[in-house]
Every structure is written in C-alpha cells, then in structure tokens.
C-alpha atoms as a PDB file:
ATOM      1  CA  UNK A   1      -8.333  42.552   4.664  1.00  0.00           C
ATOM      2  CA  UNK A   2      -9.144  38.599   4.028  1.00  0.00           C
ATOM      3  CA  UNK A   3     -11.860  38.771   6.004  1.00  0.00           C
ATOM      4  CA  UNK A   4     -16.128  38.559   5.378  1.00  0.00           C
ATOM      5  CA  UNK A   5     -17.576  40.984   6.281  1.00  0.00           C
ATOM      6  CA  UNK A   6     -19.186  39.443   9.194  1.00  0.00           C
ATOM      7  CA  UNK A   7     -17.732  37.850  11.981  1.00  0.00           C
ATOM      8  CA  UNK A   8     -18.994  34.161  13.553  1.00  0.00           C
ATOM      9  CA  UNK A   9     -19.002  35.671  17.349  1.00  0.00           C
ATOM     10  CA  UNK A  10     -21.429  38.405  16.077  1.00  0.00           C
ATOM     11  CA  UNK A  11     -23.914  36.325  14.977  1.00  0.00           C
ATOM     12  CA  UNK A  12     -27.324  35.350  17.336  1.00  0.00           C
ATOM     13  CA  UNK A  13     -27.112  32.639  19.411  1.00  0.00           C
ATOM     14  CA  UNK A  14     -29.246  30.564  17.601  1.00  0.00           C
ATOM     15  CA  UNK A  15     -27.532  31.191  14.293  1.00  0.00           C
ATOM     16  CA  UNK A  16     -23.929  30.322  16.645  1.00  0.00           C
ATOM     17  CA  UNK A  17     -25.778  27.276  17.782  1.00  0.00           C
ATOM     18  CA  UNK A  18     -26.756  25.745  14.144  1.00  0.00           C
ATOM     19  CA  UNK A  19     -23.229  26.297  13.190  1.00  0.00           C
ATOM     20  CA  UNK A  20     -21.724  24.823  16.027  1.00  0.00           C
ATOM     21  CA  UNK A  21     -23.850  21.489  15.230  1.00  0.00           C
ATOM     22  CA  UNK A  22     -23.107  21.833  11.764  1.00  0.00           C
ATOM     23  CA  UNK A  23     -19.060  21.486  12.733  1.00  0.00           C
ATOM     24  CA  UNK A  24     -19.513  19.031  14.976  1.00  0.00           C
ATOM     25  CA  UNK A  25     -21.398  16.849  11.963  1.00  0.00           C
ATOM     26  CA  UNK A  26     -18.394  17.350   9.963  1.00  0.00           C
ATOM     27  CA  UNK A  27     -16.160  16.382  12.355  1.00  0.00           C
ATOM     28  CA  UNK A  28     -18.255  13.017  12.407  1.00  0.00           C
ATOM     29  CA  UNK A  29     -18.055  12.849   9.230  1.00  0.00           C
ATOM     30  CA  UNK A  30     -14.437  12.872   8.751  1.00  0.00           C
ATOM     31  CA  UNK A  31     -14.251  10.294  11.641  1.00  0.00           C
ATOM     32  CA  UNK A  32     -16.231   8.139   9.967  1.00  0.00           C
ATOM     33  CA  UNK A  33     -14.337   8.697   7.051  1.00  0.00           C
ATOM     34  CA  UNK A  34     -11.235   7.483   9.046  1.00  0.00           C
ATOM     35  CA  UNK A  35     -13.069   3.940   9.982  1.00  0.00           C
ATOM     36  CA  UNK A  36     -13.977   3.605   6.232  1.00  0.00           C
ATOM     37  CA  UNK A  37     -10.907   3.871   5.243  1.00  0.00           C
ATOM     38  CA  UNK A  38      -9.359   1.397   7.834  1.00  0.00           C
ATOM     39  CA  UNK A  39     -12.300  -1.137   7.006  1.00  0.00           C
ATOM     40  CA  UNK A  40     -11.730  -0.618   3.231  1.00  0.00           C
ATOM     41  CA  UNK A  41      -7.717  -1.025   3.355  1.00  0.00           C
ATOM     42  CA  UNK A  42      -6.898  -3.363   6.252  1.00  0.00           C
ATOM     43  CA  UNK A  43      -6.164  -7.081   5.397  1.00  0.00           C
ATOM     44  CA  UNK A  44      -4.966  -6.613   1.838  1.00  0.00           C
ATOM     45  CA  UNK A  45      -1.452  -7.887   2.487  1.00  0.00           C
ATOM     46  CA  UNK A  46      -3.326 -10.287   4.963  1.00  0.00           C
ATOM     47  CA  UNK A  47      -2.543  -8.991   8.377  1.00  0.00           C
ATOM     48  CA  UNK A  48      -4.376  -6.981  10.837  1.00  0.00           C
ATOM     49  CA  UNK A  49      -4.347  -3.083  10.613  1.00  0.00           C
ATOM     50  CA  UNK A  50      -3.278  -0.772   8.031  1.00  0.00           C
ATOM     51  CA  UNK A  51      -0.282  -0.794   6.831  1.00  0.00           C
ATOM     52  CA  UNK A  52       1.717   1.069   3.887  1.00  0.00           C
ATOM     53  CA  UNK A  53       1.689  -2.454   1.900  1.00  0.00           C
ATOM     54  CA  UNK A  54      -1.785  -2.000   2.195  1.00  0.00           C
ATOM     55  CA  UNK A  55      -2.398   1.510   0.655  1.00  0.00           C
ATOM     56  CA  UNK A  56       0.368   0.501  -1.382  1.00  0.00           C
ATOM     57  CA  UNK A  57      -1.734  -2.346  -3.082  1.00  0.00           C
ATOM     58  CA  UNK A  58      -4.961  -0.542  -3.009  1.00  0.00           C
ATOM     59  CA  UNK A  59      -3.154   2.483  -5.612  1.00  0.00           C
ATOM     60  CA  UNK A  60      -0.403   0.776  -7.080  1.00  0.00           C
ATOM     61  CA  UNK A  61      -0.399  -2.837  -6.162  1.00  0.00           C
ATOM     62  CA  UNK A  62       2.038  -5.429  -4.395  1.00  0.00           C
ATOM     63  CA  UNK A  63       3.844  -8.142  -5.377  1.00  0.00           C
ATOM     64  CA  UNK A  64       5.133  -9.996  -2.249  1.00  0.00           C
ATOM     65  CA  UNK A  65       7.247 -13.774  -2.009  1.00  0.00           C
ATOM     66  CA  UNK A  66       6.836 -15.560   1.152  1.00  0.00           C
ATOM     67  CA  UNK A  67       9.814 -15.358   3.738  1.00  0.00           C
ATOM     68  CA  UNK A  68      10.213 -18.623   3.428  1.00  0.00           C
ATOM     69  CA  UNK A  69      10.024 -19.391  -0.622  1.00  0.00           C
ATOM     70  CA  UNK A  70      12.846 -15.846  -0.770  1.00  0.00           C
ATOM     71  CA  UNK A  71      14.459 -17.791   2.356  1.00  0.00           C
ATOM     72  CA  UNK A  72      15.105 -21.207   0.223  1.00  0.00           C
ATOM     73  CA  UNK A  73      16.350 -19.493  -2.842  1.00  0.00           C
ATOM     74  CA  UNK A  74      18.381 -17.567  -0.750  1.00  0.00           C
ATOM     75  CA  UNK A  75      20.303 -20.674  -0.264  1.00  0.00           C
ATOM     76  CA  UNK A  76      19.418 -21.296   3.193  1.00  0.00           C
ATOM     77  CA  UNK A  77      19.406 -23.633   5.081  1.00  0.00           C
ATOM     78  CA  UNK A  78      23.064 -24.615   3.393  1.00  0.00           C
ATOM     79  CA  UNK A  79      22.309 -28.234   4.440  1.00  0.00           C
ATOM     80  CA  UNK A  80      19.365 -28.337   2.792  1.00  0.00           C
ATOM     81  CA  UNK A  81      19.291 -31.509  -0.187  1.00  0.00           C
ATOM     82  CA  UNK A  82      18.899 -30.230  -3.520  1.00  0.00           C
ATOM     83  CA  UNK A  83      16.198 -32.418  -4.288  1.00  0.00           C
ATOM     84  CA  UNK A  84      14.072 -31.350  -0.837  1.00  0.00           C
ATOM     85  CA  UNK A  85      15.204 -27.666  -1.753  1.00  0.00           C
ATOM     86  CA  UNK A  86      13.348 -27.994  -5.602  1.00  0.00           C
ATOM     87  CA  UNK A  87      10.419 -29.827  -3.737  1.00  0.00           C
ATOM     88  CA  UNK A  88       9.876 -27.481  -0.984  1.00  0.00           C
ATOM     89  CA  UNK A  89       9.896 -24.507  -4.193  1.00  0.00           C
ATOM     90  CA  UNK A  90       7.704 -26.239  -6.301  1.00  0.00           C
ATOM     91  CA  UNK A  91       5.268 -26.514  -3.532  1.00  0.00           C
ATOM     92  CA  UNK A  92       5.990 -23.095  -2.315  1.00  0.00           C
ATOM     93  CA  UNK A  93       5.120 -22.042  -6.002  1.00  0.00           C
ATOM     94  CA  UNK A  94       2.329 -24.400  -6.625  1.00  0.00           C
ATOM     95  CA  UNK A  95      -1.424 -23.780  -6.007  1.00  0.00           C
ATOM     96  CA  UNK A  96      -1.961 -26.651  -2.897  1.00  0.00           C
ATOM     97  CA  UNK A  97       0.255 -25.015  -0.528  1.00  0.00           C
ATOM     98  CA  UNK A  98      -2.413 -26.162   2.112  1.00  0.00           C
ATOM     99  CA  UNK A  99      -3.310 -29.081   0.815  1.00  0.00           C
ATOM    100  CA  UNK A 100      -0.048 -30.585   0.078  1.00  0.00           C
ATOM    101  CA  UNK A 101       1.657 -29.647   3.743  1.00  0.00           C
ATOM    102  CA  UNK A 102       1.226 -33.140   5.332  1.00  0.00           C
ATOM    103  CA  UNK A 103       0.125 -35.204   2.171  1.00  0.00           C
ATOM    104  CA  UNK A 104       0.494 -38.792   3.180  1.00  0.00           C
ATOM    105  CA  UNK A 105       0.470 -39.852  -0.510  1.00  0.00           C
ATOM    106  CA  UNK A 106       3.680 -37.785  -0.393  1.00  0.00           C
ATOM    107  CA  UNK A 107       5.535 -39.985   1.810  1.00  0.00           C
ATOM    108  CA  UNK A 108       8.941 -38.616   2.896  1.00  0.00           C
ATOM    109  CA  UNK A 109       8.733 -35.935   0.045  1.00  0.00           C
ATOM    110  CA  UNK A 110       5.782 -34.189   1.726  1.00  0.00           C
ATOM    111  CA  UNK A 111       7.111 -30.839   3.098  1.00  0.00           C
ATOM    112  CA  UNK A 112       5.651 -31.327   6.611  1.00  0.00           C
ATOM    113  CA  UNK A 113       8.690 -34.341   6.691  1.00  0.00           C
ATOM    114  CA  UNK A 114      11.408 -31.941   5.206  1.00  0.00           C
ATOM    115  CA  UNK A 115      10.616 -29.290   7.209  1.00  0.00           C
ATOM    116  CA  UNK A 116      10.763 -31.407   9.938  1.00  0.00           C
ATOM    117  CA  UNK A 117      14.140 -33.111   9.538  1.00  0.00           C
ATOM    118  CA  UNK A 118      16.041 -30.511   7.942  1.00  0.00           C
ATOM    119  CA  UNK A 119      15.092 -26.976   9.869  1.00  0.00           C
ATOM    120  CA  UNK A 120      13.160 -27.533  13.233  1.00  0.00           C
ATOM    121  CA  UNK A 121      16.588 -28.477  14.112  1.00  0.00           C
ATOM    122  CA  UNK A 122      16.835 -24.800  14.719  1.00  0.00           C
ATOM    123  CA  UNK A 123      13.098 -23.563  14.489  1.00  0.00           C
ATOM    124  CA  UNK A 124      11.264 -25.696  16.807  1.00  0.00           C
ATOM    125  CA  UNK A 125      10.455 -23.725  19.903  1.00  0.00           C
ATOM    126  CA  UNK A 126      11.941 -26.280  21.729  1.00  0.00           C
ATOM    127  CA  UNK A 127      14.746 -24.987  20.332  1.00  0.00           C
ATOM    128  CA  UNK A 128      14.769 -21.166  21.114  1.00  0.00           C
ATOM    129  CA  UNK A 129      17.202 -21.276  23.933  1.00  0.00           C
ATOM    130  CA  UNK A 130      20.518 -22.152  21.569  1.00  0.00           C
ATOM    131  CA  UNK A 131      18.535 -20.906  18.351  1.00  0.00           C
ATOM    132  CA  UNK A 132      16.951 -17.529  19.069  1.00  0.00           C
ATOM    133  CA  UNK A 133      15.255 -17.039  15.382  1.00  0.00           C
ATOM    134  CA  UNK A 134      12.555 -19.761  16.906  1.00  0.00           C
ATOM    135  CA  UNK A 135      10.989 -17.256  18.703  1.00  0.00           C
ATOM    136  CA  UNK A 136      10.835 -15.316  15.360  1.00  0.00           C
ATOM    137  CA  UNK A 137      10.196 -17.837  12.638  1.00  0.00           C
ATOM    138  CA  UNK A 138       8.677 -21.560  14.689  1.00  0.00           C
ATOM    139  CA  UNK A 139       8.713 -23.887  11.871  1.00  0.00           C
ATOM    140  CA  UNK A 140       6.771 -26.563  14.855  1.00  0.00           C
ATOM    141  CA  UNK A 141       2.785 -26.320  13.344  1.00  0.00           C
ATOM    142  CA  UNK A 142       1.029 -25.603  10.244  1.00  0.00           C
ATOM    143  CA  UNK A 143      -0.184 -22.002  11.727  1.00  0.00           C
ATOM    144  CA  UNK A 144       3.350 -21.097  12.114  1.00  0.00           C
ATOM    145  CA  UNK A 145       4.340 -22.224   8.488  1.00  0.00           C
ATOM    146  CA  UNK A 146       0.890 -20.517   6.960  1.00  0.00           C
ATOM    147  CA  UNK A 147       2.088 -17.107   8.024  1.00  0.00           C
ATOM    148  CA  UNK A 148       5.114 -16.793   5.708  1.00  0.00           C
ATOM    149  CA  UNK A 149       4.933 -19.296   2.862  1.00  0.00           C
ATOM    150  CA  UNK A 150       2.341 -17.539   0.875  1.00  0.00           C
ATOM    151  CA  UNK A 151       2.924 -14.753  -1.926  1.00  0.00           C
ATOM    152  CA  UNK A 152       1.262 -12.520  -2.528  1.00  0.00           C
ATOM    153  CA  UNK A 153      -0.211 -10.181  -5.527  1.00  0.00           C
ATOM    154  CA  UNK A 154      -2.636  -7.271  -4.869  1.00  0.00           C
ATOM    155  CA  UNK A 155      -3.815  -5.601  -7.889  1.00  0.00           C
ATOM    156  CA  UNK A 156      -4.650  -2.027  -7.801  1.00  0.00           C
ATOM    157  CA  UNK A 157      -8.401  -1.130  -7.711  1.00  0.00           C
ATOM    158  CA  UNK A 158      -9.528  -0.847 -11.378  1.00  0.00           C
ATOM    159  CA  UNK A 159      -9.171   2.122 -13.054  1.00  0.00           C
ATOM    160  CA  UNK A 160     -13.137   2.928 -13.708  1.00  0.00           C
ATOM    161  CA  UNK A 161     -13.669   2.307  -9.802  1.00  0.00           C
ATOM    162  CA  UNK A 162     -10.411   5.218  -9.207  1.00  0.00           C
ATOM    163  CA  UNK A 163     -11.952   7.758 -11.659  1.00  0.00           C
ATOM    164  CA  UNK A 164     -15.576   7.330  -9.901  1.00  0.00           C
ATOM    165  CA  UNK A 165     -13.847   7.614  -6.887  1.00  0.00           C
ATOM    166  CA  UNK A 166     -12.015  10.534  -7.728  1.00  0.00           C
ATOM    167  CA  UNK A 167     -14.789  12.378  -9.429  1.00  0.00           C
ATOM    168  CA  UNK A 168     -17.240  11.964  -6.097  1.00  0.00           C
ATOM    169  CA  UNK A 169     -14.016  13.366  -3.708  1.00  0.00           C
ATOM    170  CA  UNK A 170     -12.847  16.372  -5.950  1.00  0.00           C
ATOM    171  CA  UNK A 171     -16.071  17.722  -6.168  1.00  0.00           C
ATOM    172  CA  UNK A 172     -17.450  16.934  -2.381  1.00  0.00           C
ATOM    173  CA  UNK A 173     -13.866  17.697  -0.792  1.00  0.00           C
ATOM    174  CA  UNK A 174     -13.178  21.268  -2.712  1.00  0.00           C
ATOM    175  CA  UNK A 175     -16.945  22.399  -1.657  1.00  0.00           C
ATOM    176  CA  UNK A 176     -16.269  21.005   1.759  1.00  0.00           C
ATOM    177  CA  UNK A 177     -12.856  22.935   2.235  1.00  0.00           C
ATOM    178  CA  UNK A 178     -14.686  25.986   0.661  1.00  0.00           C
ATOM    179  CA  UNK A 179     -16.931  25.961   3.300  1.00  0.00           C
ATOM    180  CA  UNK A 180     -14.473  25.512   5.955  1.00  0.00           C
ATOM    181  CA  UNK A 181     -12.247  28.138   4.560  1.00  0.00           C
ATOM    182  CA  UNK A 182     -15.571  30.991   4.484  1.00  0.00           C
ATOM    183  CA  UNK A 183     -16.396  29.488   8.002  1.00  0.00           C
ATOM    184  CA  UNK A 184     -12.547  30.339   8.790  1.00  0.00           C
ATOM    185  CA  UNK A 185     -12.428  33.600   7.408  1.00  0.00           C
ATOM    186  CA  UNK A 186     -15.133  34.675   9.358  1.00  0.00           C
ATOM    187  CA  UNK A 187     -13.565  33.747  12.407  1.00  0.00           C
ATOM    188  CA  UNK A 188     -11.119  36.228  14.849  1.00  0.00           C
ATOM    189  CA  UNK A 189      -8.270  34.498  14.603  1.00  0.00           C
ATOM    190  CA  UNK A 190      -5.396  36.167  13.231  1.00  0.00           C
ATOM    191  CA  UNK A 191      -5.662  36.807   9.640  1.00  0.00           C
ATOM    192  CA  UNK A 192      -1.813  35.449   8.751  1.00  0.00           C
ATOM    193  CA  UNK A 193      -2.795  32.029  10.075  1.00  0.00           C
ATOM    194  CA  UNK A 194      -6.266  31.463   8.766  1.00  0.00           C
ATOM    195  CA  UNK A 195      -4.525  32.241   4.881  1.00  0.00           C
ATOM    196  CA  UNK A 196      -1.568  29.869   5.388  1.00  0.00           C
ATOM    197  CA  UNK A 197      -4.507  27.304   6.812  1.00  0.00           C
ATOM    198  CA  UNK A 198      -6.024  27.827   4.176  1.00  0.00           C
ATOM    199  CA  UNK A 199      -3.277  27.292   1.086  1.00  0.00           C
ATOM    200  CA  UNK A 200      -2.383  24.048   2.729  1.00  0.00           C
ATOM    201  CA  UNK A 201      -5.407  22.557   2.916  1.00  0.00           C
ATOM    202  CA  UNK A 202      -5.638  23.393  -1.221  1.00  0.00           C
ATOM    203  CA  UNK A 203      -2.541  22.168  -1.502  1.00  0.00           C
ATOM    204  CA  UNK A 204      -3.001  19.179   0.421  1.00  0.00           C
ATOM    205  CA  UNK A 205      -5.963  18.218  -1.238  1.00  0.00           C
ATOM    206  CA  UNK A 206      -4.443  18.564  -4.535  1.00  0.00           C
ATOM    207  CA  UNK A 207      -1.505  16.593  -3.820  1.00  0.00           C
ATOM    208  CA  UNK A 208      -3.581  13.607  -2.201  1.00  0.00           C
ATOM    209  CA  UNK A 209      -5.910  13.689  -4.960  1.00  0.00           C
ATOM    210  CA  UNK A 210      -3.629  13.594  -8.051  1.00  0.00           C
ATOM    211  CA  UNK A 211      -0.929  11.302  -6.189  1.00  0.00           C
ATOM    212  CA  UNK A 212      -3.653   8.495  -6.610  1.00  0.00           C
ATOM    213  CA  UNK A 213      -3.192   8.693 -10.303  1.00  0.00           C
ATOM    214  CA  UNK A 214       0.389   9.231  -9.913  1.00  0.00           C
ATOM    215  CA  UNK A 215       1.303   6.088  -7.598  1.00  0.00           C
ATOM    216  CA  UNK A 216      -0.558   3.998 -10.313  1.00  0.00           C
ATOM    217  CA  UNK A 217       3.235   4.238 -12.300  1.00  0.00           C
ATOM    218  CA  UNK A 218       5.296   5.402  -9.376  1.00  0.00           C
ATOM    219  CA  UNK A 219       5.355   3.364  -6.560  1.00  0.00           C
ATOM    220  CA  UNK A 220       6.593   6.190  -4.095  1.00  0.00           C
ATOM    221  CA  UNK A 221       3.567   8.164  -4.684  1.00  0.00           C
ATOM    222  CA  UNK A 222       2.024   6.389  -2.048  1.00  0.00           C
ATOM    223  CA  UNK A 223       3.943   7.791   0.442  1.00  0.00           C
ATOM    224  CA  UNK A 224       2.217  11.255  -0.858  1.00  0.00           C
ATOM    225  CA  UNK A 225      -0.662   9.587  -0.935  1.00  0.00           C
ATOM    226  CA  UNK A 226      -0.600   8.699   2.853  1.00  0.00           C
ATOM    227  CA  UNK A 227       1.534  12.539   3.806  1.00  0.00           C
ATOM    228  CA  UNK A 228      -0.743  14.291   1.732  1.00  0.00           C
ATOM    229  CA  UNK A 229      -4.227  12.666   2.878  1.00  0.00           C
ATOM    230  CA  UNK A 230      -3.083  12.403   7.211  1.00  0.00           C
ATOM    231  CA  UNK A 231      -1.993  16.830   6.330  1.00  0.00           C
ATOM    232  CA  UNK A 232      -5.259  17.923   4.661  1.00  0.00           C
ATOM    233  CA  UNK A 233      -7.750  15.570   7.283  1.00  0.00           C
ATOM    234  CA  UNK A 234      -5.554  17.043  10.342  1.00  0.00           C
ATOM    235  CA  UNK A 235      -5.990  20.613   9.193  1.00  0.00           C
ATOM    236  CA  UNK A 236      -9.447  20.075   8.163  1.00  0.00           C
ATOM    237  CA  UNK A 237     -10.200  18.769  11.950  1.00  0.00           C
ATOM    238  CA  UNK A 238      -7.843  21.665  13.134  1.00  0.00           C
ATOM    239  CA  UNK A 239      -9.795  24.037  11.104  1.00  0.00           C
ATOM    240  CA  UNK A 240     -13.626  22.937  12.587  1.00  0.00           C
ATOM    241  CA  UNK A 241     -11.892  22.798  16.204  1.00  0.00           C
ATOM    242  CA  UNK A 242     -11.138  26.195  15.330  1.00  0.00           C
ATOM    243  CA  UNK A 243     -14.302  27.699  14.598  1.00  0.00           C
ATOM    244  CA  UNK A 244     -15.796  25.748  17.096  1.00  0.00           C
ATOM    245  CA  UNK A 245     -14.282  27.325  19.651  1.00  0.00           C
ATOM    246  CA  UNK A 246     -15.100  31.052  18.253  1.00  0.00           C
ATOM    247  CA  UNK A 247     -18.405  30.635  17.769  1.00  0.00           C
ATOM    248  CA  UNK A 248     -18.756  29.774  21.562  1.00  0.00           C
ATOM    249  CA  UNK A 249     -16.707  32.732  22.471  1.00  0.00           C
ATOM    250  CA  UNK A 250     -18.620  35.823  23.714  1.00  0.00           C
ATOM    251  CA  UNK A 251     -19.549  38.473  21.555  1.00  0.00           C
ATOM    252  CA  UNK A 252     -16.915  41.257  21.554  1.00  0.00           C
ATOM    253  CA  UNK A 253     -18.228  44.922  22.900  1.00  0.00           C
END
C-alpha cells in the first residue's frame, strides 16, 4: 500500500539513466536557488552575508539606530558636554553624516574634534591595553566611525512584487514536490518513511509560503520563514539523494 505500481529499480537502464539526470538537474536547481537567494538578501542591513536582519527586512522590514547615536542617548560617555552631546545627535540624525565628519567650517563643533577630545580617550587603539572596548568600537578614523553611526530603515519588498512572487513559487514548488513525492513513492525504501517525507515537505512548504504574508504584521514570522524554508529545501535535497541512489541500485530478482 502507498506505493505506484511500478518501482524505479525496475525500469530499463536508459529510462534509470534519464531520471537520474533529471534529479541531478533539480538538485542544481535548488543550488542555484540557494546563491539567488544569498545574492538577493545579503547587504540589506549593510554587512556581508546573510543574516536574520536581512530576511527580516526583505518580509517585514528593519528599523535599526546606529550604536553610536543609541550609545549617546544612552547617556554615555557621562563626561560628555551637553552642548557636544545635542551636536553629535543632530549630526547623527541629520542627512550629512559624511559630509559633516571633519567640516572645517565647523571649527571645534565639527564631530571629528568632539570625538576626538571627549572619547578616543578610551577608543583610540592606542588605547586598547587599559581600555579593552578599543579593540571593539576604535573611534581613531572615519572607517571606524562609518560602521556604527548610520541607521538604518529597510522597507519590506512591495506587496505586488510578494504576491508575484508567491504566485510563481506555489504553483512551481507544489508541482515540483509532486513530482518528487511520485518519484519517492516509486522508490524501495520503506513505505513509513517515504509518507512522513512526504507530509513534511507539504507542510513545510505551506508554512514557508504563508509565513511570508504572515511576517508582513508579525515580526517573528521570520523565524518560520527561515525554519520553514532551510526544512522543506533539506528534505527536498534528501528526497532526490534518495532516489538517486535507487535508481542506480540493481534490479531486484
């Protein structure tokens, strides 16, 4: 029972061959898929790889302050003039962050001179030895300032571009897994765990799919988002390896 009534290892060697190929294309294809994805998600919250700030923005969208903008209103450094404190926010939350680093026209008041008087005391790489947070957080250069005074907002990919999206993966996905779950059943492995293969990858689908929409509201649907979509592409690969390896088993008899 659960089972077509043919079997993969009985068919003709050619027929075994053109199958075999046929995996092996999907299995390219979902490793391409895999680079896509990196090359579509990576550098969103402006820093190599993918990470879950990425996804996050791509479905739901981020809304970061710069360590060192959340660092100032924090209170910090307690030393820190008032007056240099609303400067250094103002430029913080202006729009010439770059262009207003080492302003000359800014005299004293440019933040390249308050920076420098009141915190490399303790940031300067110089300084690391009695100060270890310079080897986290140099305040010396404008590189090492660039990296955490800008905020950030990623907006979520418009809503036309997720329902095209999701219209062209529902319907290429579920024929896919069909496939793979005939190509499965018509395999010799035991019954029990082709079915259970099977649900999941349904499952799996289902929940990566519709947590798209979901994470839109609820920012924690990411994480289904990213559980769901690494569950259903591992079984899927599991799956091919699978009947890859029965059709190049010998017949049986």
């Amino acid at each position: 029972m659960g089972a077509l009534p043919w079997r993969l290892r009985e068919l003709s060697w050619t027929a075994r061959a053109g199958v075999a190929c046929l995996v092996l294309t999907i299995l390219g294809g979902f490793g391409a898929s895999g680079l896509h994805l990196l090359f579509h998600h990576q550098n969103r919250d402006e820093k190599p790889g993918v990470s879950v700030e990425d996804i996050q923005g791509a479905y739901h969208g981020v809304k970061t302050t710069s360590p060192l903008l959340a660092s100032l209103r924090r209170g910090h450094p307690e030393t820190l003039a008032e007056q240099d404190r609303k400067t250094l926010v103002l430029w913080l939350t202006g729009t010439r962050v770059s262009e207003d680093y080492d302003n000359l026209d800014l005299g004293d008041a440019a933040p390249v001179e308050i920076i420098g008087r009141s915190c490399l005391g303790c940031h300067a790489r110089k300084a690391a030895d009695a100060h270890p947070i310079a080897r986290e957080f140099p305040l010396d250069f404008w590189d090492d300032i660039r990296q955490i005074s800008v905020s950030r907002q990623v907006n979520p990919v418009d809503t036309k571009i997720l329902a095209a999206s999701t219209h062209t993966h529902a319907l290429s996905l579920a024929m896919l897994t069909l496939v793979a779950a005939a190509l499965a059943l018509a395999t010799s492995w035991p019954r029990r765990l082709v079915n259970t293969g099977i649900m999941l990858l349904g499952v799996t689908l289902l929940a990566d799919l519709s947590a798209w929409w979901i994470s839109r509201e609820v920012a924690v649907a990411v994480y289904i988002v990213i559980g769901a979509g690494a569950a259903y592409n591992s079984l899927m690969a599991l799956t091919m390896l699978a009947v890859l390896v029965d059709v190049c088993l010998p017949k049986r008899g």
